[in-house]
Protein backbone atom coordinates (compact mmCIF):
# COMPACT_ATOMS: atom_id res chain seq x y z
CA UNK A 1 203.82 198.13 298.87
CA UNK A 2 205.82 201.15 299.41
CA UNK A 3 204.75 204.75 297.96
CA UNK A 4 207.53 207.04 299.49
CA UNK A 5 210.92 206.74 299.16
CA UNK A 6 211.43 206.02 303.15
CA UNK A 7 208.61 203.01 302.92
CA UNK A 8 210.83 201.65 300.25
CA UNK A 9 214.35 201.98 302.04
CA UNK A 10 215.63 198.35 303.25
CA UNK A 11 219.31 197.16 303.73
CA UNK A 12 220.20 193.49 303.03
CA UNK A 13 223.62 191.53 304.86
CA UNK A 14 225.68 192.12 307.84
CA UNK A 15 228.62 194.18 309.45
CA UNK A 16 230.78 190.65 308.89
CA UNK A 17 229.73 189.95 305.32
CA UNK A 18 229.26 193.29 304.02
CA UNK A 19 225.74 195.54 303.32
CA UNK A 20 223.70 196.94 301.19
CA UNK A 21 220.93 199.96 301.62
CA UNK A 22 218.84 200.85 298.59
CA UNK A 23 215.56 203.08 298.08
CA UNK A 24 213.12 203.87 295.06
CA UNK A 25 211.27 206.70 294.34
CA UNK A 26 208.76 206.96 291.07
CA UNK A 27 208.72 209.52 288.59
CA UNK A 28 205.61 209.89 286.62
CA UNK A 29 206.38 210.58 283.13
CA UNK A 30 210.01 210.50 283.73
CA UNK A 31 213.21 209.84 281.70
CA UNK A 32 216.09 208.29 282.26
CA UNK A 33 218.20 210.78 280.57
CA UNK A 34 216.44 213.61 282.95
CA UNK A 35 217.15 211.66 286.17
CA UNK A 36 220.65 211.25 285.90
CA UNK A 37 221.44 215.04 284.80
CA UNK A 38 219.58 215.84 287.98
CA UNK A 39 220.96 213.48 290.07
CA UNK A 40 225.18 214.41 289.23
CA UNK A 41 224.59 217.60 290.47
CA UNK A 42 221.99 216.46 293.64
CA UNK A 43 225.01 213.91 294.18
CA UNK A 44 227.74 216.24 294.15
CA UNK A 45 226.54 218.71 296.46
CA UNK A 46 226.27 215.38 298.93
CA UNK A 47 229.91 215.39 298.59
CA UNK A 48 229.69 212.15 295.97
CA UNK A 49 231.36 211.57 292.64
CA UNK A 50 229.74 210.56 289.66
CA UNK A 51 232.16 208.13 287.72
CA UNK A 52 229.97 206.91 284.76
CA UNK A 53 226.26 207.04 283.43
CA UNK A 54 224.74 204.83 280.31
CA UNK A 55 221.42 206.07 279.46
CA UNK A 56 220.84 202.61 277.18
CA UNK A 57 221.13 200.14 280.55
CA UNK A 58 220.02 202.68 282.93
CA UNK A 59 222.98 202.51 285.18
CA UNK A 60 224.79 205.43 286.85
CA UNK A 61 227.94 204.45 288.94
CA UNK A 62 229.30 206.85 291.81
CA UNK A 63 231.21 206.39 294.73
CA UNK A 64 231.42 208.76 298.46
CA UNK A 65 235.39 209.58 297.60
CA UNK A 66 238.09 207.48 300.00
CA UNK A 67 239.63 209.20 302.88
CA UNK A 68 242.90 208.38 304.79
CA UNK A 69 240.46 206.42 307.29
CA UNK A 70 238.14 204.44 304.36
CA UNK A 71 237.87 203.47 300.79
CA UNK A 72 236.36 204.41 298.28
CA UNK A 73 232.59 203.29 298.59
CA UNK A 74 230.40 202.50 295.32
CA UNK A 75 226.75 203.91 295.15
CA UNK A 76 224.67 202.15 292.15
CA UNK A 77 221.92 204.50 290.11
CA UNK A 78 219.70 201.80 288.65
CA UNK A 79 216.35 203.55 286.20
CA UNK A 80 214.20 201.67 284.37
CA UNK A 81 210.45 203.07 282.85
CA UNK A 82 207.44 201.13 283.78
CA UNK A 83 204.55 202.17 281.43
CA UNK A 84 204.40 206.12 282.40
CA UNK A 85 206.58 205.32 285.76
CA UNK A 86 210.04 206.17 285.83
CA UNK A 87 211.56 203.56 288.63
CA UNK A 88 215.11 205.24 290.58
CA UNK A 89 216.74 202.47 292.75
CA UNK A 90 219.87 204.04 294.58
CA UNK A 91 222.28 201.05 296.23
CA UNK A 92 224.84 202.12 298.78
CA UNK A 93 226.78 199.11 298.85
CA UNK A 94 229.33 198.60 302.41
CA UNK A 95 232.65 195.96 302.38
CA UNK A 96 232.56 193.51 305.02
CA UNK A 97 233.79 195.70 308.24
CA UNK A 98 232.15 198.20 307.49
CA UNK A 99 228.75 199.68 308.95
CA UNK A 100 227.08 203.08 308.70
CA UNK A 101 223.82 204.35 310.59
CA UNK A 102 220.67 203.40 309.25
CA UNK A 103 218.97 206.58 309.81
CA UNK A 104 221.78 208.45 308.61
CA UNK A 105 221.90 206.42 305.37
CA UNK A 106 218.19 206.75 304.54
CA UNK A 107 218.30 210.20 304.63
CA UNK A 108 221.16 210.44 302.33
CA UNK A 109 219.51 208.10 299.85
CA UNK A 110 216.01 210.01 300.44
CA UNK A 111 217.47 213.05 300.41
CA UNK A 112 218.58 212.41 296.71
CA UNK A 113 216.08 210.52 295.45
CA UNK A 114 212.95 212.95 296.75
CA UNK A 115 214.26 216.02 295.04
CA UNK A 116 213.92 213.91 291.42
CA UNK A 117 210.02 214.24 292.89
CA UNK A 118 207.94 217.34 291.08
CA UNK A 119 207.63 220.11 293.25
CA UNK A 120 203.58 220.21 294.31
CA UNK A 121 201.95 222.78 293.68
CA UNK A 122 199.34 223.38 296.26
CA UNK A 123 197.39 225.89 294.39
CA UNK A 124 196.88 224.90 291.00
CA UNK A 125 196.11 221.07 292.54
CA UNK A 126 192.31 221.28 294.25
CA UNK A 127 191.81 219.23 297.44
CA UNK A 128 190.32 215.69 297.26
CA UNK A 129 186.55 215.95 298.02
CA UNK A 130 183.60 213.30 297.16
CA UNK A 131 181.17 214.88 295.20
CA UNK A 132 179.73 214.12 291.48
CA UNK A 133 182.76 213.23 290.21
CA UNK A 134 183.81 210.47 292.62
CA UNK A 135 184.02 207.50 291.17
CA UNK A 136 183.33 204.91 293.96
CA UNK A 137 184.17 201.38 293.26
CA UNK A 138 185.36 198.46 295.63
CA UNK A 139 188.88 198.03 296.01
CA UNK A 140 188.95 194.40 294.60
CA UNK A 141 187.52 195.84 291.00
CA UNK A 142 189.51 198.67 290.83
CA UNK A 143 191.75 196.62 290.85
CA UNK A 144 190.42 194.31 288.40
CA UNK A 145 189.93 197.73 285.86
CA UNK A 146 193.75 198.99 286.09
CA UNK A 147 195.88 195.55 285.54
CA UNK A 148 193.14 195.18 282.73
CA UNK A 149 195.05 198.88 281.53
CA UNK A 150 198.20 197.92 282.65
CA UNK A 151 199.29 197.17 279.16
CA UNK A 152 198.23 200.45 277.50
CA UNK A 153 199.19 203.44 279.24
CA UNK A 154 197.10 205.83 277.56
CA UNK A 155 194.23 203.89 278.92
CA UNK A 156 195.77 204.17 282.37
CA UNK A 157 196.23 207.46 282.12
CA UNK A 158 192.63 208.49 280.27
CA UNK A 159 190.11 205.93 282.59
CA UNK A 160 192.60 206.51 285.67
CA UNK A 161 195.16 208.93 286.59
CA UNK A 162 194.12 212.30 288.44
CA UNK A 163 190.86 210.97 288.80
CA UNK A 164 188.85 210.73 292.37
CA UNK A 165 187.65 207.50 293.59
CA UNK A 166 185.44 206.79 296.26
CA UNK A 167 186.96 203.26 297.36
CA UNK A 168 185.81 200.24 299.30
CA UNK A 169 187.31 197.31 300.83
CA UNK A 170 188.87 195.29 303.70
CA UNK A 171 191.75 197.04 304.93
CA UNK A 172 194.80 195.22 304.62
CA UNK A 173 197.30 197.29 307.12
CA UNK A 174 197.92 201.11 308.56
CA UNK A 175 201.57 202.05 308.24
CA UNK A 176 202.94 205.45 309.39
CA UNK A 177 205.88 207.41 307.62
CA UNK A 178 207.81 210.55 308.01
CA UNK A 179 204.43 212.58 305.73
CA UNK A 180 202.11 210.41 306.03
CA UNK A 181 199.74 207.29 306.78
CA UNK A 182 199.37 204.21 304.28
CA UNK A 183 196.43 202.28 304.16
CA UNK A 184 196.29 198.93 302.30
CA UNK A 185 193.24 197.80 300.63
CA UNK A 186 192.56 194.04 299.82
CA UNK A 187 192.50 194.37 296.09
CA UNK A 188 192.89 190.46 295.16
CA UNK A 189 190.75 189.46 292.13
CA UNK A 190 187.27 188.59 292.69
CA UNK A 191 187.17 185.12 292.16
CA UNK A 192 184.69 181.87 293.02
CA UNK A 193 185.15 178.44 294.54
CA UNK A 194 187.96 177.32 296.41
CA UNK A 195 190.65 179.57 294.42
CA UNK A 196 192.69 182.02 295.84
CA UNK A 197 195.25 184.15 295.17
CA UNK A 198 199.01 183.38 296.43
CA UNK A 199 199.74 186.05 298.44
CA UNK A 200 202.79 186.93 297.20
CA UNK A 201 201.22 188.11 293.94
CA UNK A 202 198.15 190.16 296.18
CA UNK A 203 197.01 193.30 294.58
CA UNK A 204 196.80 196.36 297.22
CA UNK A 205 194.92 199.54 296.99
CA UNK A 206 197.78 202.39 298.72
CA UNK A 207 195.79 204.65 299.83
CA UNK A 208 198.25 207.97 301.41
CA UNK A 209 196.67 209.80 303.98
CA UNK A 210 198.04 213.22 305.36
CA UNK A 211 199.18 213.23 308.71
CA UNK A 212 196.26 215.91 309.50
CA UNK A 213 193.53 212.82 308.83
CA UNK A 214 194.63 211.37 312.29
CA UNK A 215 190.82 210.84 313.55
CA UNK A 216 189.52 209.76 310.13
CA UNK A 217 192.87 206.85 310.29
CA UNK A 218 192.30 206.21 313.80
CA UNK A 219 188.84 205.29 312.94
CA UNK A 220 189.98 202.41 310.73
CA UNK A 221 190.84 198.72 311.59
CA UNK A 222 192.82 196.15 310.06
CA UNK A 223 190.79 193.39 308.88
CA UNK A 224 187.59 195.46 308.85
CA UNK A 225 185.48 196.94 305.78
CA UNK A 226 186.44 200.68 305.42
CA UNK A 227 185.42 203.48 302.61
CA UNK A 228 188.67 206.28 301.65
CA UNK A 229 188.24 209.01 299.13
CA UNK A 230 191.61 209.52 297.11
CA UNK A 231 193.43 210.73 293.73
CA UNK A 232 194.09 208.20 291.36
CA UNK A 233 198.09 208.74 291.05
CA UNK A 234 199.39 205.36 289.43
CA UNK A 235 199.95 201.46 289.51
CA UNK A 236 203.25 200.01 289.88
CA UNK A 237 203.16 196.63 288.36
CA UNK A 238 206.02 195.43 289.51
CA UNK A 239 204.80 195.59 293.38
CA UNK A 240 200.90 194.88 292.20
CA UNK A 241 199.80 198.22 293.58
CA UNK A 242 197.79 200.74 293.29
CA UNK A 243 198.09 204.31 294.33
CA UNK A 244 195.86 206.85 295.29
CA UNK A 245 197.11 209.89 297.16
CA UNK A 246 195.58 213.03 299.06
CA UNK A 247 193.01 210.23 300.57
CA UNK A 248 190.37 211.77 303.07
CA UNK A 249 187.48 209.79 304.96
CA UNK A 250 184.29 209.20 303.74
């Protein structure tokens, strides 16, 4: 469910058995060829070493050099494209005795991965606002609409993308990051009887609200019915959701 590179960071294992901290970020209309000759340079000034890159599998392998007090230790560039999503997974991998901060480590990882991000620019993008060209539509049907475009990207991107929608649903969950709120819509199929979706494969509307809509997200309630305003900015398959930023309240 993560939209920013610090909602995705997570580390997996142990100081005993050894670690691993990875993040994403998504690149819309990205190429794999154009994030790794950003990232050797974005790497480099961290002080890291590129060692290899295949463009074919997607892989970059680098490694923060080995001092007389430590090894050598690998960092993984994984890229794959999703429809009109580029997908960046960075894995800093740690031996068994071995522990870093965690704080420290996401902002290394973020650090890298955010500047493969396009640069906003404030002017030439207009403010969200609901007016004639909102588009409002309950969660659950949006959601219904995109993964019925998942499989044609130009449809995504003619029906959907950059486009304002006036949403509606039961919100799932509130998060917080370092930019911004996250709400979660419910945006699990409509369906009849005694079906239901597993919840591991539940469809969310991400809705990303500046950190300047504090009364409009204090307003809202997990569990309760709750109407957002937002740009239409992608759907990640992969994770089942959908993501709309700039999001104001209606």
């Amino acid at each position: 469910m993560a939209t920013t590179c610090e909602e995705s960071f997570q580390k997996k294992g142990d100081f005993l058995d050894g670690s691993a901290f990875s993040a994403r970020v998504q690149v819309e209309g990205g190429t794999v060829e154009k994030a790794f000759s950003q990232l050797r340079p974005i790497l480099a000034r961290d002080g890291i070493k590129t060692l290899s890159s295949d463009i074919s599998t997607g892989v970059l392998k680098a490694e923060n050099p080995a001092t007389l007090f430590q090894r050598a230790l690998p960092i993984d560039v994984f890229a794959s494209v999703d429809g009109t999503l580029l997908n960046v997974e960075m894995v800093f991998t740690l031996p068994s005795g071995v522990g870093a901060s965690r704080e420290t480590v996401k902002k290394h990882l973020c650090g890298a991965l955010n500047q493969l991000l396009p640069k906003v620019d404030l002017a030439a993008t207009p403010p969200v606002k609901a007016d004639s060209a909102t588009i409002a539509v309950e969660a659950k049907m949006l959601a219904k609409q995109v993964k019925e475009s998942a499989n044609n990207p130009a449809r995504l991107r003619v029906n959907f993308i950059g486009k304002i929608f006036e949403v509606s649903g039961k919100v799932l969950s509130i998060a917080e990051n370092a930019s911004s709120y996250t709400v979660a819509f419910d945006g699990d199929p409509l369906v009849t009887g005694k079906v239901s979706t597993e919840k591991a494969n539940r469809t969310t509307v991400l809705c990303a609200m500046a950190k300047n809509q504090d009364a409009a997200v204090a307003a809202l309630q997990p569990d309760r019915r709750a109407t957002l305003v937002g740009r239409f900015q992608g759907f990640d398959s992969k994770a089942n959701t959908i993501q709309l930023q700039d999001c104001i309240g209606r």
